[in-house]
Structures are given as structure tokens and as C-alpha cells.
Protein backbone atom coordinates (compact mmCIF):
# COMPACT_ATOMS: atom_id res chain seq x y z
CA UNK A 1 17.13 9.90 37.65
CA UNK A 2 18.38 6.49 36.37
CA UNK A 3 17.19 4.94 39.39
CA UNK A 4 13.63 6.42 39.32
CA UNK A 5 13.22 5.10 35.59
CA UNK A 6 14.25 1.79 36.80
CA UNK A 7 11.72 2.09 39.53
CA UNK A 8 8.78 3.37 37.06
CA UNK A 9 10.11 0.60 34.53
CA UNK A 10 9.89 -2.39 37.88
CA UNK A 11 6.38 -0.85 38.73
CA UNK A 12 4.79 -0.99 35.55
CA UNK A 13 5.84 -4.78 35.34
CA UNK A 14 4.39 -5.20 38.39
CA UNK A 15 0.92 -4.13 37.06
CA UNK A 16 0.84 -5.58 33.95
CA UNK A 17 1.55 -9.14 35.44
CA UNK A 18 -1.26 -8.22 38.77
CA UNK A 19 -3.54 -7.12 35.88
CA UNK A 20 -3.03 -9.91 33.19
CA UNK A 21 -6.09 -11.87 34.54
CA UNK A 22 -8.06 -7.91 33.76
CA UNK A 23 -6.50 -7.38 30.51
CA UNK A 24 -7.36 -11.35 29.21
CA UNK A 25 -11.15 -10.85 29.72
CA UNK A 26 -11.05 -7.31 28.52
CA UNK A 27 -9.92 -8.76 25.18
CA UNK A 28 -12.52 -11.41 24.44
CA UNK A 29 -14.99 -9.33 23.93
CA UNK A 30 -13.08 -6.46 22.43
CA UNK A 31 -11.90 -9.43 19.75
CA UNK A 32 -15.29 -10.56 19.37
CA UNK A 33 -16.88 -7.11 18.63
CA UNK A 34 -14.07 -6.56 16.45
CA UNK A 35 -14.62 -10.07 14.67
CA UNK A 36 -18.50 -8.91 14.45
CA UNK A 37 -18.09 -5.73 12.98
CA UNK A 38 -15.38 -6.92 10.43
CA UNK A 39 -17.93 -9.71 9.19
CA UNK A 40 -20.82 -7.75 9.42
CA UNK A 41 -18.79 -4.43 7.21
CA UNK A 42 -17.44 -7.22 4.34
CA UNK A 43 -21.09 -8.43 3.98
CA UNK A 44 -22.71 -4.97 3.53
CA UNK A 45 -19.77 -3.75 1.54
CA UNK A 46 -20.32 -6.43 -0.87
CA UNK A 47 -24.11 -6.14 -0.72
CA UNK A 48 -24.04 -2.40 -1.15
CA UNK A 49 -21.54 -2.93 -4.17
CA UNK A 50 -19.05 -0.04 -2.90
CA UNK A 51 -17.15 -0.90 -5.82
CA UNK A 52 -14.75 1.67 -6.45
CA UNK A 53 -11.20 2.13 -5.40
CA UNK A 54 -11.94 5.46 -2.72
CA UNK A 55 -15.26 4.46 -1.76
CA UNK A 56 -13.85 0.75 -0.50
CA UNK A 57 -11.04 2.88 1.35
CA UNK A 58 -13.30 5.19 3.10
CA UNK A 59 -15.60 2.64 3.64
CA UNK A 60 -12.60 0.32 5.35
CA UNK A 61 -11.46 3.38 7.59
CA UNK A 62 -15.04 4.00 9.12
CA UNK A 63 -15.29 0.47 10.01
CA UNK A 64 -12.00 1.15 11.35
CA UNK A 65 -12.57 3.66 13.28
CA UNK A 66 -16.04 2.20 14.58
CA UNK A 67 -14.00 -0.71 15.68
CA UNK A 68 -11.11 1.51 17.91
CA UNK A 69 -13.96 3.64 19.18
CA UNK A 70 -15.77 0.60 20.38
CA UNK A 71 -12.94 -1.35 21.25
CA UNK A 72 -12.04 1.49 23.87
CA UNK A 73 -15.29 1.22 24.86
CA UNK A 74 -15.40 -2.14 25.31
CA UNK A 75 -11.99 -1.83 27.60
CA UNK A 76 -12.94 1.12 29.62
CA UNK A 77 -16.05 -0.32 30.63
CA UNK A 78 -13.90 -3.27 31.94
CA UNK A 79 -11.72 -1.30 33.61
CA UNK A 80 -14.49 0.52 35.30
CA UNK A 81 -16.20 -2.56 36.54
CA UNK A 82 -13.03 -3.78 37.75
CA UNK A 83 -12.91 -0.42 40.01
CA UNK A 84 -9.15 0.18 38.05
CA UNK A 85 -7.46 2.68 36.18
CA UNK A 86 -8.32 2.86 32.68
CA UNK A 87 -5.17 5.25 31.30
CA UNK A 88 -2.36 3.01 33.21
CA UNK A 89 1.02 2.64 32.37
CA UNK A 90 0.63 -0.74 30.53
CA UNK A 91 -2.14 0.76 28.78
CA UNK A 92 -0.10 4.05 27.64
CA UNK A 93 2.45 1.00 26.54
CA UNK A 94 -0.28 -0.74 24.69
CA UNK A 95 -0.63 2.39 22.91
CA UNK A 96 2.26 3.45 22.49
CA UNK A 97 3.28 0.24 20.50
CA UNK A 98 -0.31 0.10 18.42
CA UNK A 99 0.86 3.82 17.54
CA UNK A 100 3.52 3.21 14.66
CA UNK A 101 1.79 0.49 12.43
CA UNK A 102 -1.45 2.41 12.91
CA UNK A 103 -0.09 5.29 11.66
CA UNK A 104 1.72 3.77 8.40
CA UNK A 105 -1.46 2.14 7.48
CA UNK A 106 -3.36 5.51 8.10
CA UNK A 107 -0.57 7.29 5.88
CA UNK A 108 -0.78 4.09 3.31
CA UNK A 109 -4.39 4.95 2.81
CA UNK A 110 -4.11 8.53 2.41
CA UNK A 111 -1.31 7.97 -0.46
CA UNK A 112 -4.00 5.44 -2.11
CA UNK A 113 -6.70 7.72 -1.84
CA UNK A 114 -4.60 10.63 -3.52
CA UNK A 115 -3.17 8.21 -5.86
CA UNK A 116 -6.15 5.81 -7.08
CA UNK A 117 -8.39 6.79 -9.82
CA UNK A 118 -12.04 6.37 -8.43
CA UNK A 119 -12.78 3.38 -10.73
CA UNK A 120 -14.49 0.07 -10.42
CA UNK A 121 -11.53 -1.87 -8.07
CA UNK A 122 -8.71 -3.28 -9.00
CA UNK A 123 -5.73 -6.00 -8.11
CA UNK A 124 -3.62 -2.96 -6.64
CA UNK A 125 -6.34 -2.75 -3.88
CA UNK A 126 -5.42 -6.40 -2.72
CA UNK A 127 -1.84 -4.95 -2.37
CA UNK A 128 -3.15 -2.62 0.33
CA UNK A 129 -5.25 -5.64 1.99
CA UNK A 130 -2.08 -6.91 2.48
CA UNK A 131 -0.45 -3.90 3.60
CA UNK A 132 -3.16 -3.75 6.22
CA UNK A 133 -2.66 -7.15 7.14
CA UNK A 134 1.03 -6.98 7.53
CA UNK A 135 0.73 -3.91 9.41
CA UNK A 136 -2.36 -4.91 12.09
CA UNK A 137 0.45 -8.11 12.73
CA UNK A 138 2.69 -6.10 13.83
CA UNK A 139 0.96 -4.54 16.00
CA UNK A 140 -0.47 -6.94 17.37
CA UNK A 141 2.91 -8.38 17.66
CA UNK A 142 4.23 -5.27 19.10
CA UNK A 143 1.39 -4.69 21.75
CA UNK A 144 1.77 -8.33 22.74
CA UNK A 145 4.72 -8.12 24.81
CA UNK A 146 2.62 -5.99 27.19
CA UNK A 147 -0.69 -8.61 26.85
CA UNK A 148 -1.03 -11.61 29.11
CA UNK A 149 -0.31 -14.90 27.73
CA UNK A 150 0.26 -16.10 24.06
CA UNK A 151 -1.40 -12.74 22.43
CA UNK A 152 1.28 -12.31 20.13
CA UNK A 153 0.78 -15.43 18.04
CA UNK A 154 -1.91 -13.83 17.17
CA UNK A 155 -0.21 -11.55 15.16
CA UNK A 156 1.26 -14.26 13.06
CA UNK A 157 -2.24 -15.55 11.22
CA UNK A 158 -2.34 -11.64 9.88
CA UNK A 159 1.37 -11.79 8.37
CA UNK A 160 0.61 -15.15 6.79
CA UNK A 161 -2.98 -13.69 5.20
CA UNK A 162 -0.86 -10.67 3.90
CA UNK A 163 1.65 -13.06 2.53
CA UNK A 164 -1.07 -14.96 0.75
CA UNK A 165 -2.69 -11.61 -0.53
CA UNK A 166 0.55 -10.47 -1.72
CA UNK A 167 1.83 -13.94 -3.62
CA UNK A 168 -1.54 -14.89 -4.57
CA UNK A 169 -2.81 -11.63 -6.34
CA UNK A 170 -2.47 -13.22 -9.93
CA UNK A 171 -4.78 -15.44 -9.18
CA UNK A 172 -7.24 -13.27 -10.35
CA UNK A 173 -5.28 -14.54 -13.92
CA UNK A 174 -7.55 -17.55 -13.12
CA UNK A 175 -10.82 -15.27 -13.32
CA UNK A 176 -11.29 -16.02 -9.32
CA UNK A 177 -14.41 -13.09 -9.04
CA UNK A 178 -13.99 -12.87 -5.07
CA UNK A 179 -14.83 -10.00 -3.51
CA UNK A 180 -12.22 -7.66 -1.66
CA UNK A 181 -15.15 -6.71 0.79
CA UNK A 182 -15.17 -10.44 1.45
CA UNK A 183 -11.41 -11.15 2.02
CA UNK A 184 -11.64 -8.05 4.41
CA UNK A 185 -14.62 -9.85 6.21
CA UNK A 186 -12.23 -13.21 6.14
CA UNK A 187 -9.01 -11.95 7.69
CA UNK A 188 -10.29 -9.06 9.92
CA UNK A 189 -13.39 -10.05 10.64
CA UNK A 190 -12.86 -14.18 10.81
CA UNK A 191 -9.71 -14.29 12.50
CA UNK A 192 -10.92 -11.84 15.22
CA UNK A 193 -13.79 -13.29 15.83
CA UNK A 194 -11.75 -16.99 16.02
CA UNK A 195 -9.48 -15.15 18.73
CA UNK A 196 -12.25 -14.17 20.76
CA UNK A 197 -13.91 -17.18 20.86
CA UNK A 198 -10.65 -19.05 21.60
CA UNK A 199 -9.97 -16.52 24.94
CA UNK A 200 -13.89 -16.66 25.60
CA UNK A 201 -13.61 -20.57 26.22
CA UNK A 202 -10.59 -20.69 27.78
CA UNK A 203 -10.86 -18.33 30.44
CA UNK A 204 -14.58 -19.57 30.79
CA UNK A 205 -12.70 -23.05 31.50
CA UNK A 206 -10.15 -21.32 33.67
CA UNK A 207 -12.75 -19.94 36.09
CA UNK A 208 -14.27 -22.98 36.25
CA UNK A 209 -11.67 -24.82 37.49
């Protein structure tokens, strides 16, 4: 048994390093959606003026939800094109390690939603911005080792913005009137959509050479 696990565990690297080239252009655009929709959601959830504490939440989740739908999507339609496998092994990996962050911040939200009065929003909610921020890092982080290059440093600009979030929520002491739909459409959707552009240009350059 020990030695077919080792042979499962030897195949699977095998694929994830004869796929990494697959898996790098898969995530451009799957950034850049995700980049998209993140700046697209802040600007109509500050335009729309979802202003209380569950309707920012459930408003946050759909966009959520939009973005795993289309991000699967997005890499299925790759891996179709590519005439490969979409449910590999590295992807059940993948998966695997998005699974436990993904499912605190689902159970995060829940507990806010139960716990928050419906009222005009708060500094707690720029706790839970961080919370989501510190949580997407991780996985991120997480799902990196199985991602081709330096994907996990992207993790890192997500666990700095929650640190900020978390530190810096006095400032609203100072009477700083930002929105929290805009800080969602500055970590989420900005640093996606930097990501994407960043892998975009750089396997664009890679092909061409």
C-alpha cells in the first residue's frame, strides 16, 4: 500500500510540474476576472449605498460566489482547450488546500450575520475585512505550493492589507469617511487585478521569446 501512495504521490508531481505552463495561463485570466468583478462589486456597493451590516455581508458572499463560479469557469474552459483533464489530482490538491480558509471565512460570516444588528455599518465590519483578507492569504498561500512559479507571494500582499485593516481601524478616530465597499474593491479587487496583469505580461513575454 505504502508503495502505491508513494507512486500516486511521484505521479501527481509529475503532472503538476508537465502542467505548470497550463495552470500559469489558466490563472491570468481567472485573476483578472476576479480583479474585475471585485472592482466592479465595491463601486456598485458604494453607489447602491448597501449600508447596513447584513446587507454588505450578503452582498460580499454573492460577489463571492460569482467570482468561484466564474473562476471555475474560467479554468475548465482552459482545461478543455488544452484537450486535459479538468478534475486532476493537482486540481483535487488545489482544492483541497482552498477548502479550510474558505470554510472559516464562510463560518466567520455566518457568526456575523447571526451576531450583527442590521444597522448602518460599523468599525467591527473592517474587523471581518481583515478576517477575509487574512484568510484568502492563506489560501492562496496554501494552494501555492501546488501553482507554478512564485504564486504564493501572492498571498503575502493579502496578510499585509489585513494587518493594515486590523491596526489601522481607529483611524476612523480621525473622521476618515472611506467606504468599506471601497477597501473591498482595493484589496480584492486591485490586487487581483495587479496579479493578473503581472502573469498576463509575463507569460505574453515568455512566449515571445
Amino acid at each position: 500500500m505504502e508503495t502505491n501512495w508513494a507512486a500516486e504521490q511521484l505521479q501527481t508531481i509529475r503532472t503538476l510540474m508537465e502542467r505548470s505552463a497550463l495552470y500559469r495561463r489558466a490563472l491570468a485570466p481567472i485573476m483578472i476576472f476576479v480583479g474585475i468583478l471585485g472592482g466592479a462589486g465595491g463601486a456598485f456597493g458604494w453607489m447602491l449605498k448597501v449600508n447596513s451590516a447584513h446587507g454588505f455581508i450578503w452582498f460580499w458572499l454573492g460577489i463571492a460566489a460569482i467570482a468561484l463560479v466564474g473562476s471555475f469557469l474560467v479554468a475548465r474552459r482552459q482545461a478543455l482547450k488544452e484537450s486535459e483533464a479538468f478534475w486532476s489530482p493537482p486540481t483535487k490538491r488545489i482544492a483541497a488546500a482552498l477548502l479550510p480558509p474558505f470554510s472559516i471565512g464562510a463560518f466567520i460570516s455566518i457568526v456575523c450575520l447571526w451576531g450583527f444588528e442590521n444597522g448602518v455599518l460599523g468599525n467591527a465590519i473592517t474587523l471581518l475585512i481583515a478576517a477575509w483578507a487574512w484568510l484568502y492569504g492563506c489560501a492562496i498561500h496554501s494552494a501555492g505550493f501546488f501553482l507554478p512559479g512564485r504564486s504564493r507571494l501572492f498571498a503575502w500582499p493579502f496578510v499585509l492589507a489585513g494587518g493594515v485593516l486590523f491596526c489601522g481601524q481607529r483611524l476612523a478616530e480621525l473622521s476618515l469617511d472611506i467606504s468599506p465597499h471601497l477597501v473591498m474593491a482595493s484589496v480584492f479587487g486591485g490586487l487581483h487585478l495587479a496579479f493578473g496583469i503581472y502573469l498576463y505580461f509575463t507569460e505574453k513575454g515568455k512566449n515571445v521569446a
